[in-house]
N, C-alpha and C. Protein backbone atom coordinates (compact mmCIF):
# COMPACT_ATOMS: atom_id res chain seq x y z
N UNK A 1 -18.04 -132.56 -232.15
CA UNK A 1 -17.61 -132.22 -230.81
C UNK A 1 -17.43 -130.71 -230.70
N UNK A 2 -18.18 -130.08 -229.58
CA UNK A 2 -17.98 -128.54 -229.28
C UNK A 2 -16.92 -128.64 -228.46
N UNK A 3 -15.73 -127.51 -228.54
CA UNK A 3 -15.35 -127.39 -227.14
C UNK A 3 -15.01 -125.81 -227.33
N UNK A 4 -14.53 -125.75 -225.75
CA UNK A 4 -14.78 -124.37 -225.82
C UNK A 4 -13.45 -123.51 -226.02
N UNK A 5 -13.21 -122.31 -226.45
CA UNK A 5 -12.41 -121.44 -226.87
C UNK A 5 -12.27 -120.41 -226.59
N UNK A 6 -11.04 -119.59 -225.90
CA UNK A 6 -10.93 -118.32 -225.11
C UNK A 6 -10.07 -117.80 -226.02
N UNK A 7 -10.88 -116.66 -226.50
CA UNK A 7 -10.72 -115.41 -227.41
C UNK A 7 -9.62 -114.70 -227.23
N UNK A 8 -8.51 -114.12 -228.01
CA UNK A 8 -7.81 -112.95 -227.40
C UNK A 8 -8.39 -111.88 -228.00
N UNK A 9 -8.07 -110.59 -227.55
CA UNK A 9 -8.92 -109.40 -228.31
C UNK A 9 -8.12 -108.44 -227.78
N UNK A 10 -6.63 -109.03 -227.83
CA UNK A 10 -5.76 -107.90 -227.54
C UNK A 10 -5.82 -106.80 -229.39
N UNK A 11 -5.57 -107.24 -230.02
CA UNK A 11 -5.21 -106.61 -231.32
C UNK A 11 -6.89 -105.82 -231.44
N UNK A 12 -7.71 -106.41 -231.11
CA UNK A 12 -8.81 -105.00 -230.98
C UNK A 12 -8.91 -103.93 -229.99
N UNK A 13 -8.63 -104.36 -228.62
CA UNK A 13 -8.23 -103.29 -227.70
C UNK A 13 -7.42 -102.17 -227.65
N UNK A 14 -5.96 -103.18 -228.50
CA UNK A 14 -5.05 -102.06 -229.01
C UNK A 14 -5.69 -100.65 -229.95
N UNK A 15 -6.29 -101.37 -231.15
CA UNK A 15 -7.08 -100.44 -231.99
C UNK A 15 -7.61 -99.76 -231.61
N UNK A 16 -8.89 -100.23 -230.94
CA UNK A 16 -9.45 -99.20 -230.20
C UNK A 16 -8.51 -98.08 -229.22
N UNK A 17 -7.95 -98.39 -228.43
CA UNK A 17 -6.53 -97.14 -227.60
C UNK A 17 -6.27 -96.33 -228.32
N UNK A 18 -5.70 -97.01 -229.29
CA UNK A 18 -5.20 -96.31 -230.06
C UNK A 18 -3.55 -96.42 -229.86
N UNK A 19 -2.79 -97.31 -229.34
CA UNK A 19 -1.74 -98.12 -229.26
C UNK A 19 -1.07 -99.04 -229.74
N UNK A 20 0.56 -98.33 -230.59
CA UNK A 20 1.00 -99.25 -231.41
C UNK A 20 2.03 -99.89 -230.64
N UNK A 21 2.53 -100.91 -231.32
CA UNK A 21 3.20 -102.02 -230.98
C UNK A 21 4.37 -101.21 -230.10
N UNK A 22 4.69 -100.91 -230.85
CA UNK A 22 6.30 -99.81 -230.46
C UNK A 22 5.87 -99.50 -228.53
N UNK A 23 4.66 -98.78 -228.47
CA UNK A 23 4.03 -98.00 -227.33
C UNK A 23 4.00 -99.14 -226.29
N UNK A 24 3.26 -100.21 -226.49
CA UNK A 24 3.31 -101.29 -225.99
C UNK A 24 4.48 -102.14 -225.09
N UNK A 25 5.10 -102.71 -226.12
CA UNK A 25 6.65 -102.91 -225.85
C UNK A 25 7.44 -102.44 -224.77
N UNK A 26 7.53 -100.80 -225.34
CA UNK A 26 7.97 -99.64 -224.20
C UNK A 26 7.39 -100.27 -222.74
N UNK A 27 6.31 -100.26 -222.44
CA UNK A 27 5.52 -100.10 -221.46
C UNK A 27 5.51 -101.46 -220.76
N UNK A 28 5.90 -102.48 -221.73
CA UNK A 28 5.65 -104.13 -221.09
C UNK A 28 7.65 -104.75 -220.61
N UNK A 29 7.99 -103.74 -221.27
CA UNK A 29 9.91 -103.94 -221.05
C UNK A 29 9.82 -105.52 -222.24
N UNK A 30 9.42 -105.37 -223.16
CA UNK A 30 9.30 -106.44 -224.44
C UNK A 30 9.71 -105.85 -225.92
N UNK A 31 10.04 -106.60 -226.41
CA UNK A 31 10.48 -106.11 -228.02
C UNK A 31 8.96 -106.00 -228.73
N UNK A 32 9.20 -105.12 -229.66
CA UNK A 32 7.96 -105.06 -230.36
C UNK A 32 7.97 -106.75 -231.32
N UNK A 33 8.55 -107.24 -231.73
CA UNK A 33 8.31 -108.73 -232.39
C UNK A 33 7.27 -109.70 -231.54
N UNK A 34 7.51 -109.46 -230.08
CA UNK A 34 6.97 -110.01 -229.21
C UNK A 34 5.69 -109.28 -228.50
N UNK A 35 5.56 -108.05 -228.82
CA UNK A 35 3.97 -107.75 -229.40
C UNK A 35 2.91 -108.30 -230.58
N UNK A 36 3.80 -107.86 -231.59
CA UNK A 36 3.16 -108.28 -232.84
C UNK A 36 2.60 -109.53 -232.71
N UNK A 37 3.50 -110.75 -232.23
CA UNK A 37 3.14 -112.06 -231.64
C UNK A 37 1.61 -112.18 -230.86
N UNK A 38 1.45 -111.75 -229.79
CA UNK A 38 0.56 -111.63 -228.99
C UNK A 38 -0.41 -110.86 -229.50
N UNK A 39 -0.19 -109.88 -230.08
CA UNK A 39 -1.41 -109.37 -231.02
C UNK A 39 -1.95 -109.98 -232.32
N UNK A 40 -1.20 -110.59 -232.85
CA UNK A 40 -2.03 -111.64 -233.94
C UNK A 40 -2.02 -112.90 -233.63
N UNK A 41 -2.70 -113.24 -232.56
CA UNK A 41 -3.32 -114.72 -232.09
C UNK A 41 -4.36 -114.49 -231.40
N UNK A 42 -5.31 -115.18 -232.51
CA UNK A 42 -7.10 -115.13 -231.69
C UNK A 42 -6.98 -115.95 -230.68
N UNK A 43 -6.17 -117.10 -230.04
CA UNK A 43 -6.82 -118.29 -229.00
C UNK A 43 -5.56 -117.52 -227.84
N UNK A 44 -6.42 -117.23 -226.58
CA UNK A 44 -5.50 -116.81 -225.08
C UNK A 44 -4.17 -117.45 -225.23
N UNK A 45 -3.11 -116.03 -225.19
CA UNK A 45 -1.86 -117.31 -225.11
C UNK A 45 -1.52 -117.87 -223.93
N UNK A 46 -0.28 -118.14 -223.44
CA UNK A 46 0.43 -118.25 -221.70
C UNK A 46 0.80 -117.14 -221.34
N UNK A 47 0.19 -116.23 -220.67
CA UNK A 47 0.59 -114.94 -219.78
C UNK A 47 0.92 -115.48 -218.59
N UNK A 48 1.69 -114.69 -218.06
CA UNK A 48 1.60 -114.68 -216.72
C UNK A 48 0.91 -113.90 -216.47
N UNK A 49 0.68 -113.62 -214.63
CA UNK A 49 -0.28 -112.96 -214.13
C UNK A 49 0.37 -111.49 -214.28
N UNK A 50 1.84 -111.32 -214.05
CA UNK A 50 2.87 -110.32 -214.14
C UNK A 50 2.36 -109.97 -215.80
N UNK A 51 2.33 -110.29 -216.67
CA UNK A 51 2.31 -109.93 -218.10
C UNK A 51 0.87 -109.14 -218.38
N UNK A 52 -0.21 -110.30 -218.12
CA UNK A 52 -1.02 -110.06 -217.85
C UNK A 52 -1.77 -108.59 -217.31
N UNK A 53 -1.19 -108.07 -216.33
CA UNK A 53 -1.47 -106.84 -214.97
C UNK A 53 -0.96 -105.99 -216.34
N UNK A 54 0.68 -105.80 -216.66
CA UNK A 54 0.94 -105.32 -217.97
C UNK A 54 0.23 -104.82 -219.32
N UNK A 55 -0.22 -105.78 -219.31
CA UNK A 55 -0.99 -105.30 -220.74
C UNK A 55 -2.15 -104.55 -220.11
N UNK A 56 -2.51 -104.55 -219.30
CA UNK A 56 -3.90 -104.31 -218.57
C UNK A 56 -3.79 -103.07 -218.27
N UNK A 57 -3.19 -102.52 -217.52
CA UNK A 57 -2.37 -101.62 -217.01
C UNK A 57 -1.90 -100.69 -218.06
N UNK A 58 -1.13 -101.02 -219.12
CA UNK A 58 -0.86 -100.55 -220.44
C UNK A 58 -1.68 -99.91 -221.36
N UNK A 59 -2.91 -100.05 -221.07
CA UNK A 59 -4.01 -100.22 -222.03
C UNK A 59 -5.41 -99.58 -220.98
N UNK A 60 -4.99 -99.55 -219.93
CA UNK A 60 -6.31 -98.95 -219.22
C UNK A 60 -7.62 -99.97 -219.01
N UNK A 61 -7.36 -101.50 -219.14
CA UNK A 61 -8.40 -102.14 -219.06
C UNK A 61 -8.79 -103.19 -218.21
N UNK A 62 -9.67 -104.24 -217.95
CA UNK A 62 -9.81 -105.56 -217.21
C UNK A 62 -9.04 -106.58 -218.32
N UNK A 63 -9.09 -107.26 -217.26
CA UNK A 63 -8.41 -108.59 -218.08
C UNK A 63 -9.65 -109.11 -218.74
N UNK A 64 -11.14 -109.17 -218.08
CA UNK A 64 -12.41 -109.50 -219.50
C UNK A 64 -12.06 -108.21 -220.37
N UNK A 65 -11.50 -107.70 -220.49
CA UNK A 65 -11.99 -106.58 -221.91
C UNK A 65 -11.07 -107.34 -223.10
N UNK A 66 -10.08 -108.27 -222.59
CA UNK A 66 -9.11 -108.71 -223.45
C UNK A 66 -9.73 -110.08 -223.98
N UNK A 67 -10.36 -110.82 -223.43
CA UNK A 67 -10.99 -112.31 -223.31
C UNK A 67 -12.52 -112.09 -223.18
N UNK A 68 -12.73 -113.35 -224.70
CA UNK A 68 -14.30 -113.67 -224.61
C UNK A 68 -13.89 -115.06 -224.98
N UNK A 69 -15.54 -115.77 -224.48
CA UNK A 69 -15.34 -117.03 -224.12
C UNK A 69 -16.49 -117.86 -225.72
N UNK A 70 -16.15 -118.62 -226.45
CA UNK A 70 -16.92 -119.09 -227.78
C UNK A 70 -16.56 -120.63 -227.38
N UNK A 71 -18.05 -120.93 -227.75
CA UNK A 71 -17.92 -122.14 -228.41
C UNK A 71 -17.29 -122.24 -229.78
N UNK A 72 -16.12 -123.39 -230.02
CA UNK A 72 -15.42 -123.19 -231.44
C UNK A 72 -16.51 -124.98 -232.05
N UNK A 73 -17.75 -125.13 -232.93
CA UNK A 73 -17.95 -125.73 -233.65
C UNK A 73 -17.15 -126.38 -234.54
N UNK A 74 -16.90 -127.80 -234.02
CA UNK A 74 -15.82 -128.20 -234.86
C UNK A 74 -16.76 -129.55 -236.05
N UNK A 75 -17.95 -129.80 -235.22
CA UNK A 75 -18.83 -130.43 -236.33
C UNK A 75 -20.04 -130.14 -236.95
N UNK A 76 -20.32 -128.63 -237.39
CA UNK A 76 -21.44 -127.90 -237.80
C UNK A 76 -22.28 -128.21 -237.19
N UNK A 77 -22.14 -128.30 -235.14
CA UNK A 77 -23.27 -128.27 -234.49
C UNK A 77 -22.48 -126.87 -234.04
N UNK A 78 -23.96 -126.74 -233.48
CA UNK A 78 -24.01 -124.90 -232.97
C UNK A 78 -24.75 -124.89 -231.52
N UNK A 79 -24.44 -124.16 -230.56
CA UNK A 79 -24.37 -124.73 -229.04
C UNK A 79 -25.08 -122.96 -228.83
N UNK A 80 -26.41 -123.77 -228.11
CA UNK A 80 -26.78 -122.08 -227.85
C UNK A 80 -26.95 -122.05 -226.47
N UNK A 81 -25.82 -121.01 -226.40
CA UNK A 81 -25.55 -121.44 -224.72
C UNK A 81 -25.89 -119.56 -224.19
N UNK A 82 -27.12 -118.89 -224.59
CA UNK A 82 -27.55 -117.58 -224.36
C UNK A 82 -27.92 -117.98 -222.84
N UNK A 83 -28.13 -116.91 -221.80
CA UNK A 83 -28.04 -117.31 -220.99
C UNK A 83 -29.45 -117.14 -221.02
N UNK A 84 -30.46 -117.20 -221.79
CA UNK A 84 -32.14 -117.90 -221.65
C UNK A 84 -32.41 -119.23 -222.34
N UNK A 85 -31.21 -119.33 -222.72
CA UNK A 85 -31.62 -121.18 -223.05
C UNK A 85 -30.88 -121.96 -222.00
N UNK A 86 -30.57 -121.39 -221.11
CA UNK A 86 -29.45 -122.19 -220.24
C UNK A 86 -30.66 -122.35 -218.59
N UNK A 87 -30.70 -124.26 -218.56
CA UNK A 87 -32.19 -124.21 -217.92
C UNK A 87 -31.25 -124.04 -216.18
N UNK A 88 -32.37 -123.15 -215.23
CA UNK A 88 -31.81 -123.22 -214.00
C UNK A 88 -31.79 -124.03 -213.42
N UNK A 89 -30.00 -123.65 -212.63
CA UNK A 89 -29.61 -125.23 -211.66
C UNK A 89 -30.83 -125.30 -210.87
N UNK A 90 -31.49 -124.81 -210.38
CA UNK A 90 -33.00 -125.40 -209.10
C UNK A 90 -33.61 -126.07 -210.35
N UNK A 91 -34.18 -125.87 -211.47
CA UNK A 91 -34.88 -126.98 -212.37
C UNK A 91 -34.30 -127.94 -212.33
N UNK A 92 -32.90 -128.22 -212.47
CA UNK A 92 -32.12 -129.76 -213.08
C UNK A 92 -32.38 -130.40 -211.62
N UNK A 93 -32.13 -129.81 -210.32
CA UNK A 93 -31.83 -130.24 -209.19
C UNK A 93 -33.20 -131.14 -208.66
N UNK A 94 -34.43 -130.59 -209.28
CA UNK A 94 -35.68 -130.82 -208.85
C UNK A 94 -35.66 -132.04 -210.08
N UNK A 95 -35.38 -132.17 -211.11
CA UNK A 95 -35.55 -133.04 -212.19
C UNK A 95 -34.61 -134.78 -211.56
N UNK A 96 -34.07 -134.08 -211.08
CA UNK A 96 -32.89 -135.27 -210.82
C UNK A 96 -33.02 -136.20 -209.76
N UNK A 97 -33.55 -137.42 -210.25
CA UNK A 97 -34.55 -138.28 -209.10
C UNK A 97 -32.23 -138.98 -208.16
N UNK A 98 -32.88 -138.88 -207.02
CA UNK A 98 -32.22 -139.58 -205.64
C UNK A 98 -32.27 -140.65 -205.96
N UNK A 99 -30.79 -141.16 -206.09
CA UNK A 99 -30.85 -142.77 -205.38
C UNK A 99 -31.39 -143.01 -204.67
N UNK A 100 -31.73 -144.67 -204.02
CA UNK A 100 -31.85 -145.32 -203.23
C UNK A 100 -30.47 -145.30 -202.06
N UNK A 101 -29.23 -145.64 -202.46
CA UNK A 101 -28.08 -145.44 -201.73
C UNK A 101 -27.98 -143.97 -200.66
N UNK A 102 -28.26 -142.97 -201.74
CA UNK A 102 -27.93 -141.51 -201.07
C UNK A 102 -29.11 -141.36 -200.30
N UNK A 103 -30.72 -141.64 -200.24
CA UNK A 103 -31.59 -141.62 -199.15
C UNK A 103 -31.39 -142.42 -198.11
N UNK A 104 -30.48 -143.69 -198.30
CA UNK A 104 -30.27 -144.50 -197.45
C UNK A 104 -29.15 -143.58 -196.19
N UNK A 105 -28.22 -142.91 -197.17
CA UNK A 105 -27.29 -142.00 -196.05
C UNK A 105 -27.60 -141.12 -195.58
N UNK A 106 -28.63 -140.38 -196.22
CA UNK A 106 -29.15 -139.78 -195.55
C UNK A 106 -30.01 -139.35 -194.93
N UNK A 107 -30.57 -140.65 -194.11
CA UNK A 107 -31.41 -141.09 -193.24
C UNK A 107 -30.53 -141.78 -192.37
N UNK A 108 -29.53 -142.52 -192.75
CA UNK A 108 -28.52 -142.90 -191.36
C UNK A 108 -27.56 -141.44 -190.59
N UNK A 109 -27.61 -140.49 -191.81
CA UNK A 109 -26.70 -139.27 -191.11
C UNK A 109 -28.00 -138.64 -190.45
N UNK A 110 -29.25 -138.41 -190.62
CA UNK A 110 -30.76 -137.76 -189.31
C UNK A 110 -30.26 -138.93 -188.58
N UNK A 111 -30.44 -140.08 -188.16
CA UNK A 111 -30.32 -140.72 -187.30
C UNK A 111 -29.30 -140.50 -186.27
């Protein structure tokens, strides 16, 4: 079973800034313990939108610069979801034969 997994990439953003915990903290009205926290966890924690704007704001960035989106392989299948293997919705839409029921409605809704 794939499912999917939202990245944090606060503890690389920081790096890159060049922003330590201490700096952070200051700036979020938070203890540095409660940085350190949020910076060593790869899976999105519960922000608020208020926390959120914070770190963002703090750091000079979007909220994508903090979040990427992975498939996490949990049964050595591998999901290639590039966006040229990903077939277009007008292909599936054209592939996808109509009921009988739904031509029926909608031929009573022309009517």
């Amino acid at each position: 079973m794939v499912r999917n997994v939202i990245r944090w990439k606060l503890n690389e953003m920081m790096a890159r800034r060049r922003i330590r915990n201490k700096d952070l903290a200051v700036s979020l009205g938070i203890s540095e313990n409660s940085v350190y926290r949020l910076r060593r966890t790869d899976e999105m924690p519960r922000l608020s939108p208020e926390r959120l704007n914070g770190i963002c704001t703090a750091l000079d960035c979007q909220p994508g610069d903090l979040l990427v989106w992975e498939p996490d392989d949990l049964q050595g299948h591998t999901q290639d979801n590039t966006p040229s293997s990903r077939q277009p919705i007008n292909d599936l839409l054209q592939t996808t034969p109509k009921s009988s029921s739904s031509t029926k409605s909608e031929i009573q809704v022309a009517a």
